[in-house]
N, C-alpha and C. Protein backbone atom coordinates (compact mmCIF):
# COMPACT_ATOMS: atom_id res chain seq x y z
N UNK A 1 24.04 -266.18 11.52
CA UNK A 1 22.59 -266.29 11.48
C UNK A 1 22.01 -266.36 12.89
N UNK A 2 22.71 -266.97 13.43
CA UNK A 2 22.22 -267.26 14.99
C UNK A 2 22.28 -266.17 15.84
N UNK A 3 23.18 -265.05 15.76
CA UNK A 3 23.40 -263.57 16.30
C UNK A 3 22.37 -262.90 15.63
N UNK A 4 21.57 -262.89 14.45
CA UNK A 4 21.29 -262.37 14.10
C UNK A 4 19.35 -262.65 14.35
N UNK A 5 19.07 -263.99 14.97
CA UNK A 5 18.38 -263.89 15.47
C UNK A 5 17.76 -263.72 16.83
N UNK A 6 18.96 -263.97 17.95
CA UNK A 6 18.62 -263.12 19.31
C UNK A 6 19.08 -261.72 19.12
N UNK A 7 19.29 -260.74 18.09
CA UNK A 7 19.17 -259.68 17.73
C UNK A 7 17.55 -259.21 17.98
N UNK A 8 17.07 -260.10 16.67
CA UNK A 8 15.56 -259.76 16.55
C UNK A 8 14.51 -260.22 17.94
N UNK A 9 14.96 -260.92 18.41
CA UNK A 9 14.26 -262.16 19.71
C UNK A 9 14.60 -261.05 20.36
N UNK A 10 15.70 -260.47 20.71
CA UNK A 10 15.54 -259.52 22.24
C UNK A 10 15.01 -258.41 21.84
N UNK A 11 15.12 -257.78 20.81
CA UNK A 11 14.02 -256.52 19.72
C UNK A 11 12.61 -256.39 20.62
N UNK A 12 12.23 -257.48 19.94
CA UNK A 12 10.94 -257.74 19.97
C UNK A 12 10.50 -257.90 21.53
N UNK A 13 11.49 -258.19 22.38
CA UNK A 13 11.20 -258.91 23.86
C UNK A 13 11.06 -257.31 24.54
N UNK A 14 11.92 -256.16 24.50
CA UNK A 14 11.95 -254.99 24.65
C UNK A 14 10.38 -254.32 24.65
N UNK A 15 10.39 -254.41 22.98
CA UNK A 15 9.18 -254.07 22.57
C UNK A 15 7.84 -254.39 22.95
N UNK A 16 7.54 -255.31 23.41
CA UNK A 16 6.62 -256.41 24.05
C UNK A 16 6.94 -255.73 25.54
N UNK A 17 7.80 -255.56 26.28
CA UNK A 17 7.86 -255.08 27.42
C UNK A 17 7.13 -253.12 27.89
N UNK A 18 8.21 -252.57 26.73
CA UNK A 18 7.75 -251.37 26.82
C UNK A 18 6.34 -251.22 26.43
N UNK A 19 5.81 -251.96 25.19
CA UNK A 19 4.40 -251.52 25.25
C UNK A 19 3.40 -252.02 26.30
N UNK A 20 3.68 -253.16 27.18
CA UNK A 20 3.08 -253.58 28.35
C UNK A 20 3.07 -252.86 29.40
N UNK A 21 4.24 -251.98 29.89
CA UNK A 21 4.18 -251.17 30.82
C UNK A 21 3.26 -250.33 30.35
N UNK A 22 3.73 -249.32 28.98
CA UNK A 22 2.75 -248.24 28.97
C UNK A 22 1.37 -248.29 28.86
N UNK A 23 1.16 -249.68 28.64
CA UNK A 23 -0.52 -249.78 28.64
C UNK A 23 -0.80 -249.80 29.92
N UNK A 24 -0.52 -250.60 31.04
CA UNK A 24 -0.40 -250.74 32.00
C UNK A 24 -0.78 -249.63 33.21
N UNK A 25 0.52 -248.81 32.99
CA UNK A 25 0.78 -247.62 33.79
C UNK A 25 0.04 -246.20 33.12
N UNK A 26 -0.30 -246.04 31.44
CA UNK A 26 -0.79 -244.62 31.47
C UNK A 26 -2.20 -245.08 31.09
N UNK A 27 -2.67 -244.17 31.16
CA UNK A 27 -4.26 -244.16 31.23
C UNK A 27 -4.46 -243.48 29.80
N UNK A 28 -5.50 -244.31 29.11
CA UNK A 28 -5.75 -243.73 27.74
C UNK A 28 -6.73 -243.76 27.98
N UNK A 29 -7.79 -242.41 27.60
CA UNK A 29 -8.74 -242.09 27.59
C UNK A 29 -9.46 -243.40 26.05
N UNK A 30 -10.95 -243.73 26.45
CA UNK A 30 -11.55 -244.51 25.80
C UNK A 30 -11.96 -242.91 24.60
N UNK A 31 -12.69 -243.57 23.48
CA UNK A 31 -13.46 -242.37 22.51
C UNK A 31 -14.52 -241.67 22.92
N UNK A 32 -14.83 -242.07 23.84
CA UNK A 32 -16.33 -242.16 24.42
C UNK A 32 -16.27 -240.94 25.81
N UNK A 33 -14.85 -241.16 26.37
CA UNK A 33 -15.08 -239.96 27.44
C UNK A 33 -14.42 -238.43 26.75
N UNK A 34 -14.78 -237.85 27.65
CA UNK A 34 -14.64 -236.40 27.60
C UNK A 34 -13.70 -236.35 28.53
N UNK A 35 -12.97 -235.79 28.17
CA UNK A 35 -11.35 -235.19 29.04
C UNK A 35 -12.08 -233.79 29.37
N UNK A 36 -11.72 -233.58 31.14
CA UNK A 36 -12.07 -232.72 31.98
C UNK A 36 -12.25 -230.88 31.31
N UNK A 37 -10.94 -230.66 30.77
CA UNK A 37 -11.07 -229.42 30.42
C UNK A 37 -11.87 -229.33 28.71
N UNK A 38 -12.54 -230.14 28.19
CA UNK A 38 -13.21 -229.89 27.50
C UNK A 38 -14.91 -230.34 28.14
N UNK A 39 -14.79 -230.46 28.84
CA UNK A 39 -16.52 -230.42 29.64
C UNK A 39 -17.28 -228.93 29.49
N UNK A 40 -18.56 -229.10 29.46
CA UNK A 40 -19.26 -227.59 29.50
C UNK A 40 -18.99 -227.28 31.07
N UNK A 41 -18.83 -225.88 31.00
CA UNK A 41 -18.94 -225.19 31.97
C UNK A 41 -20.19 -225.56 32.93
N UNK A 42 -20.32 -225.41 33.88
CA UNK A 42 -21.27 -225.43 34.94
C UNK A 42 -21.69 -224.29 35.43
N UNK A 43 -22.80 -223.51 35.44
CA UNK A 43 -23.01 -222.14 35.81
C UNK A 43 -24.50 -221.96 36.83
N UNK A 44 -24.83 -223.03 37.25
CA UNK A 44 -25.50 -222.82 38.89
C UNK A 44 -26.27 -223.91 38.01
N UNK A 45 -27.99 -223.65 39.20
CA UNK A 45 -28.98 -225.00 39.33
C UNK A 45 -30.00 -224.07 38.50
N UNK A 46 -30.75 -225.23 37.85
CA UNK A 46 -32.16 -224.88 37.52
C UNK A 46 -33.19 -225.93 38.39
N UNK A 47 -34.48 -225.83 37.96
CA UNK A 47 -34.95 -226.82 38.72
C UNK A 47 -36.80 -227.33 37.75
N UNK A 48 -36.87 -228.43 37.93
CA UNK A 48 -37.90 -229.21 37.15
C UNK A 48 -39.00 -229.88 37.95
N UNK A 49 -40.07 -228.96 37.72
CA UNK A 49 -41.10 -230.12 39.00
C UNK A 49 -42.30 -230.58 37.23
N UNK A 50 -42.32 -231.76 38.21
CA UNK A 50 -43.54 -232.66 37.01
C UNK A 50 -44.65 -233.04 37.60
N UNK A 51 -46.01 -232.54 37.06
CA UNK A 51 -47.17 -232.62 37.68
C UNK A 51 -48.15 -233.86 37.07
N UNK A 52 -48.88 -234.88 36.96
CA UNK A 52 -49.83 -235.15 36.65
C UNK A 52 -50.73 -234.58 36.80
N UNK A 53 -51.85 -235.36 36.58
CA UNK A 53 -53.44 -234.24 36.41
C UNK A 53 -54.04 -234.29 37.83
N UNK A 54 -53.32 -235.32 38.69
CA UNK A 54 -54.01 -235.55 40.34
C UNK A 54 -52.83 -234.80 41.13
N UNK A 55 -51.51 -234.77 40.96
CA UNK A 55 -50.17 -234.53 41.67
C UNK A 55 -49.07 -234.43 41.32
N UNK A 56 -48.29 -233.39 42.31
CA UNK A 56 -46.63 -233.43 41.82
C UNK A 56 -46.54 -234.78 41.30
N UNK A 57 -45.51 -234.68 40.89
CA UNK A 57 -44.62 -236.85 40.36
C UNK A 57 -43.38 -236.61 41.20
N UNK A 58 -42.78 -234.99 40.83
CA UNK A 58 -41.52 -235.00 41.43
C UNK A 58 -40.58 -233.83 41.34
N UNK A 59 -40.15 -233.16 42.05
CA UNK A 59 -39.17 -232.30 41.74
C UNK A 59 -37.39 -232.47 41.79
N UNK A 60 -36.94 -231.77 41.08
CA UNK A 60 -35.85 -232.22 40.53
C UNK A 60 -35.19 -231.12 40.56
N UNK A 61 -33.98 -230.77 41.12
CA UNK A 61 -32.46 -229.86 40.88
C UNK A 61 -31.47 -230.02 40.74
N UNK A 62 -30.75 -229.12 39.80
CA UNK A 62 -29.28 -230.07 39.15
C UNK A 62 -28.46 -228.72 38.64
N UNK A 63 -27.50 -229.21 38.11
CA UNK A 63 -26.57 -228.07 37.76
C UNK A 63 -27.10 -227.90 35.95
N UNK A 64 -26.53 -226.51 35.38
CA UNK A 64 -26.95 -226.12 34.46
C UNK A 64 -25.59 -225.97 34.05
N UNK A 65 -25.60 -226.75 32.40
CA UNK A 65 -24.05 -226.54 32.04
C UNK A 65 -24.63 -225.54 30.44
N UNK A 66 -23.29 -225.23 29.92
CA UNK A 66 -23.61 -224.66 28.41
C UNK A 66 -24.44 -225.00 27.57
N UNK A 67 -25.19 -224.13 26.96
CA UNK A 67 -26.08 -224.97 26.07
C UNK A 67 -27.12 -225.98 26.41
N UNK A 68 -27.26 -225.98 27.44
CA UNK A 68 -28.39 -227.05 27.98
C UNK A 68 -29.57 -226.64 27.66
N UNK A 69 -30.24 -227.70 27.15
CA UNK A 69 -31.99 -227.96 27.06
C UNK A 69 -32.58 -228.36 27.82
N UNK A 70 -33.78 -228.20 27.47
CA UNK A 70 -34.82 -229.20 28.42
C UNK A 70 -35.15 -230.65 27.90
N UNK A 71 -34.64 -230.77 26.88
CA UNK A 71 -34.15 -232.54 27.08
C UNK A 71 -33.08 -233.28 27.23
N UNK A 72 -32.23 -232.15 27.59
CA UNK A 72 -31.04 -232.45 28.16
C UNK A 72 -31.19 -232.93 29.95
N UNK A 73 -31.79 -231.94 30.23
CA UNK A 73 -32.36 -231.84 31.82
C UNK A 73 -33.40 -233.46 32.38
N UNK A 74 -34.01 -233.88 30.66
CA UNK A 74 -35.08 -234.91 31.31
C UNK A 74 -34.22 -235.88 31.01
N UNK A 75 -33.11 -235.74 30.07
CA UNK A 75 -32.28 -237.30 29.78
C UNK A 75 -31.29 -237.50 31.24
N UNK A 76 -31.26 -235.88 31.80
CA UNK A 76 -30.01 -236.36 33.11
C UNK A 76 -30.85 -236.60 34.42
N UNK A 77 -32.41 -236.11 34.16
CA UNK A 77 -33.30 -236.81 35.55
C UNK A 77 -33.30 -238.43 35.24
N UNK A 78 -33.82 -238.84 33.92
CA UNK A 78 -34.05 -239.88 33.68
C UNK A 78 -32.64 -240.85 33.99
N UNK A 79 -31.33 -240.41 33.65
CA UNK A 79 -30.08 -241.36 34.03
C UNK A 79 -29.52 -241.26 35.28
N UNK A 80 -30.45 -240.60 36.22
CA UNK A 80 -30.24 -240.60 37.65
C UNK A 80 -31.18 -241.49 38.28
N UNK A 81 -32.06 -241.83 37.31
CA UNK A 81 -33.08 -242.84 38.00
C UNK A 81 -34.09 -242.84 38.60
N UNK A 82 -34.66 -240.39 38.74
CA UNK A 82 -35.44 -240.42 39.34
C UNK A 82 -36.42 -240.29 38.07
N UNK A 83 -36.58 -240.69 36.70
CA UNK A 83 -38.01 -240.06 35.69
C UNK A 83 -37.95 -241.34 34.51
N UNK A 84 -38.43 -241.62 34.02
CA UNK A 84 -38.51 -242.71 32.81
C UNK A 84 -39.43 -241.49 31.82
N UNK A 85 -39.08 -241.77 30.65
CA UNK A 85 -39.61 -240.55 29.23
C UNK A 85 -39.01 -241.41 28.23
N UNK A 86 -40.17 -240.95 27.33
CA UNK A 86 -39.79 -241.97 25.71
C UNK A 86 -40.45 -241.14 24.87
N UNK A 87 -39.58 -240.45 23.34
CA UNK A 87 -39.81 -239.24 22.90
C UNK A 87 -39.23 -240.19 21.48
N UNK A 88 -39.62 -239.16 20.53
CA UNK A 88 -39.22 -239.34 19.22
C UNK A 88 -38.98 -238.38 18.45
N UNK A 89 -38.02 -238.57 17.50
CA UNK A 89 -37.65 -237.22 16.97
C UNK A 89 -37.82 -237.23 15.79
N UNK A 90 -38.45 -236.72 14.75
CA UNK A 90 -38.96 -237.29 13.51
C UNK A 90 -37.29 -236.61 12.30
N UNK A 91 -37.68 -237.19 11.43
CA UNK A 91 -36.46 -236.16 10.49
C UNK A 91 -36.24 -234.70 10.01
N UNK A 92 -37.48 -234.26 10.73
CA UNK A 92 -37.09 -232.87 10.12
C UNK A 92 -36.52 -231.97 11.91
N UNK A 93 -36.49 -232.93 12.78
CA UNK A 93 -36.02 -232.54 14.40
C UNK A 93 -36.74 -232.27 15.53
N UNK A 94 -38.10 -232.19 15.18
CA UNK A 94 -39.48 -232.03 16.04
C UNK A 94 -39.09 -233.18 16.52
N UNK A 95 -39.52 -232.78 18.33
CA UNK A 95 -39.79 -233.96 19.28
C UNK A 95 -41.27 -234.12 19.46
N UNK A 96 -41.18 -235.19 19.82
CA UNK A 96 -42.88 -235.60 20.02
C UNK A 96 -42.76 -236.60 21.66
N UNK A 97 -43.08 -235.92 22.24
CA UNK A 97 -43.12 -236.80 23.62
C UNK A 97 -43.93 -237.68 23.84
N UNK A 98 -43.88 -239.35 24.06
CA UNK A 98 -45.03 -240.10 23.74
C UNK A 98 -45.29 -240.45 25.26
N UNK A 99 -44.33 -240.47 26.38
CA UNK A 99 -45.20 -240.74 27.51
C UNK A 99 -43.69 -240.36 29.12
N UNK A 100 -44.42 -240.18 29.99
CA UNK A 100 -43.36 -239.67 31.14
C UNK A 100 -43.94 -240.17 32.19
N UNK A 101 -42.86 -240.55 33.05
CA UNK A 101 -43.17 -241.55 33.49
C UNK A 101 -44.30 -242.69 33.81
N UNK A 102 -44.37 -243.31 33.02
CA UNK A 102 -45.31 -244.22 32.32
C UNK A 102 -46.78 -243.66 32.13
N UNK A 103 -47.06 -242.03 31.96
CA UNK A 103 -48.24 -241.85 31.36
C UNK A 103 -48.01 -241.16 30.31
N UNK A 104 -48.88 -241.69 29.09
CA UNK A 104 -48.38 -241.44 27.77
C UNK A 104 -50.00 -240.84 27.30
N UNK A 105 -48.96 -239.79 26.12
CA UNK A 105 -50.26 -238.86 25.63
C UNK A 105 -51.15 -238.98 25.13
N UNK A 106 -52.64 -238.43 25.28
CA UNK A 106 -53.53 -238.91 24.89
C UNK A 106 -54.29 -238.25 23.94
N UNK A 107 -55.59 -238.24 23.24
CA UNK A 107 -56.22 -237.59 22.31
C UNK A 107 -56.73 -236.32 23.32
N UNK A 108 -57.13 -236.63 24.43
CA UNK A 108 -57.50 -235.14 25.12
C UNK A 108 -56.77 -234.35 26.33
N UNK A 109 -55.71 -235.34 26.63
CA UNK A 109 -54.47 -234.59 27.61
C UNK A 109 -52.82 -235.11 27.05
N UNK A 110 -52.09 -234.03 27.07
CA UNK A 110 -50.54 -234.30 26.86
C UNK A 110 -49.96 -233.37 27.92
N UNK A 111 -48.69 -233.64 27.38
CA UNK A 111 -47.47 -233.26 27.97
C UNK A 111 -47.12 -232.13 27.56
N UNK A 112 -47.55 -230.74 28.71
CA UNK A 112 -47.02 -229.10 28.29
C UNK A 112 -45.77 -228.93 29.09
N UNK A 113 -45.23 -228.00 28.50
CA UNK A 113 -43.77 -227.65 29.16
C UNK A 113 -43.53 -225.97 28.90
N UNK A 114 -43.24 -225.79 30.01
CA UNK A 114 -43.27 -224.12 30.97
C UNK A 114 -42.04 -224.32 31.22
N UNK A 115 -41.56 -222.76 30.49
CA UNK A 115 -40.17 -222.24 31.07
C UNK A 115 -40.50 -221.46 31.64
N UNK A 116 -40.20 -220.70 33.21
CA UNK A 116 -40.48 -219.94 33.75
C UNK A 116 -42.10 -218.66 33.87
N UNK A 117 -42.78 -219.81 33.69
CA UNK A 117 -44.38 -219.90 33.53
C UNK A 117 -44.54 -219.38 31.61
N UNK A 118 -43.62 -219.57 30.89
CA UNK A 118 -43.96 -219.36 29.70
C UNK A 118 -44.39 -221.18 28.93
N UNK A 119 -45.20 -220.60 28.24
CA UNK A 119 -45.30 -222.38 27.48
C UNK A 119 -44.52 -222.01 26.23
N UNK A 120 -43.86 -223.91 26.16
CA UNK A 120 -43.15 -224.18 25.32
C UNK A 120 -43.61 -224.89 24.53
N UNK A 121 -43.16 -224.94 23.01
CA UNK A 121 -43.41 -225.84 22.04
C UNK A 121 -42.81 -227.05 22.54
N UNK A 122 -43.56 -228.15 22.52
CA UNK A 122 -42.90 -229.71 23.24
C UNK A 122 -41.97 -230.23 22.06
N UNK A 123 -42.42 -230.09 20.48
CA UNK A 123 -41.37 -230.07 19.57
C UNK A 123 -40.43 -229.83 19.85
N UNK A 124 -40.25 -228.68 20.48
CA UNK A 124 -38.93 -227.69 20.76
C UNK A 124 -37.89 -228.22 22.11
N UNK A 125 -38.39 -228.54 22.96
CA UNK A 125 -37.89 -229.10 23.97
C UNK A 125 -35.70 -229.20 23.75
N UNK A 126 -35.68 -229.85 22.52
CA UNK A 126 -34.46 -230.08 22.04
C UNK A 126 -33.59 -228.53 21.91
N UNK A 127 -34.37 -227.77 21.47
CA UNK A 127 -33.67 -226.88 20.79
C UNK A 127 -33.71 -225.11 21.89
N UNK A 128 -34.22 -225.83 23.29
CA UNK A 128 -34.88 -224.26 23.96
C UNK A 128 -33.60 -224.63 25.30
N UNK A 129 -32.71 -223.16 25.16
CA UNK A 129 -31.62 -223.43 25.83
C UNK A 129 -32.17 -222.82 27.47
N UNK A 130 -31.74 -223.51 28.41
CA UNK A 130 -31.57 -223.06 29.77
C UNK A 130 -31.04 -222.37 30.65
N UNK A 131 -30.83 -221.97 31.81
CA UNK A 131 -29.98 -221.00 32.22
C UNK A 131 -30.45 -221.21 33.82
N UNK A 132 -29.22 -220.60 34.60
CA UNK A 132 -29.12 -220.89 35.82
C UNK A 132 -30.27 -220.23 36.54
N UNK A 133 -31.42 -221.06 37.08
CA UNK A 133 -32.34 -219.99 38.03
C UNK A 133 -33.41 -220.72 37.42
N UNK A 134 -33.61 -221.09 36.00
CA UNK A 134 -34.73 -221.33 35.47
C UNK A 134 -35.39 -222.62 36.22
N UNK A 135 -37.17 -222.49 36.10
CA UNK A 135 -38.10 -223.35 36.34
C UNK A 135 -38.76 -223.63 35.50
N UNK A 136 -38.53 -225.02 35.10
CA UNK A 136 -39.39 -226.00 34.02
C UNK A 136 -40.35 -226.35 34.31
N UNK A 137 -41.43 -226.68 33.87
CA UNK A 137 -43.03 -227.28 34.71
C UNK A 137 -43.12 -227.93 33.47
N UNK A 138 -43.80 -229.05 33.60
CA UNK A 138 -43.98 -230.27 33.12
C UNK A 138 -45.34 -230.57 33.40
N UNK A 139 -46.19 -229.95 32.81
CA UNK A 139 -47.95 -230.82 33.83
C UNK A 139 -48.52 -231.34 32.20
N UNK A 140 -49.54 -232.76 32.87
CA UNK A 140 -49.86 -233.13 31.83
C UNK A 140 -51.63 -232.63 32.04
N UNK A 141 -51.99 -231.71 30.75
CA UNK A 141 -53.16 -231.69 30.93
C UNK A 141 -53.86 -231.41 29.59
């Protein structure tokens, strides 16, 4: 009986060892990241200037990956720290932009959005893909 439990005692002591190293030493990706070769491609810069009704606010250039939107573009100005925006998306997928950087829409001026001097549905924002070269305009009027 007694062999038969530093049998199991050194088992387990092994086991306890090997899984400590490998936690240790390999790197397990969390759920949350993206492993490198599944990232979107990167295929040059676009660029985003935002006007109020008195002045620029700010211009902005960045890389353009697959499939990118233009609220893709204001969620990666905004997590760089240079734009604050607060939008809502109702259930049928329409966005509704309620204010950028802290001026929010009103009964007689909102928030238009220009792709390459074309206007965009602001609903749409989510769903209007980008491309390397493009200029977004943002004026609120």
């Amino acid at each position: 009986m007694e062999n038969n439990f530093l049998k199991n005692f050194w088992f387990w002591v092994v086991i306890i060892l090997v899984a400590g190293v490998f936690l240790f030493y390999v790197k397990v990706p969390s759920p949350n990241q993206v492993s490198p070769s599944a990232s979107p491609s990167v295929s040059g810069n676009a660029r985003l200037e935002i006007f109020s009704a008195d002045a620029q606010i700010g211009t902005f250039q960045g890389p353009v990956t697959e499939n990118m939107t233009i609220l893709n573009v204001l969620n990666s100005v905004s997590k760089g720290g240079g734009l604050t925006f607060r939008y809502v998306a109702s259930k049928n997928g329409d966005i509704t932009l309620l204010s950028l950087d802290n001026i929010s829409n009103t009964a007689i001026k909102k928030w238009q959005f220009y792709l390459n001097g074309e206007i965009v549905n602001t609903s749409r924002i989510d769903k209007v893909i980008i491309k390397s070269g493009d200029l977004i305009e943002v004026k609120f009027e």
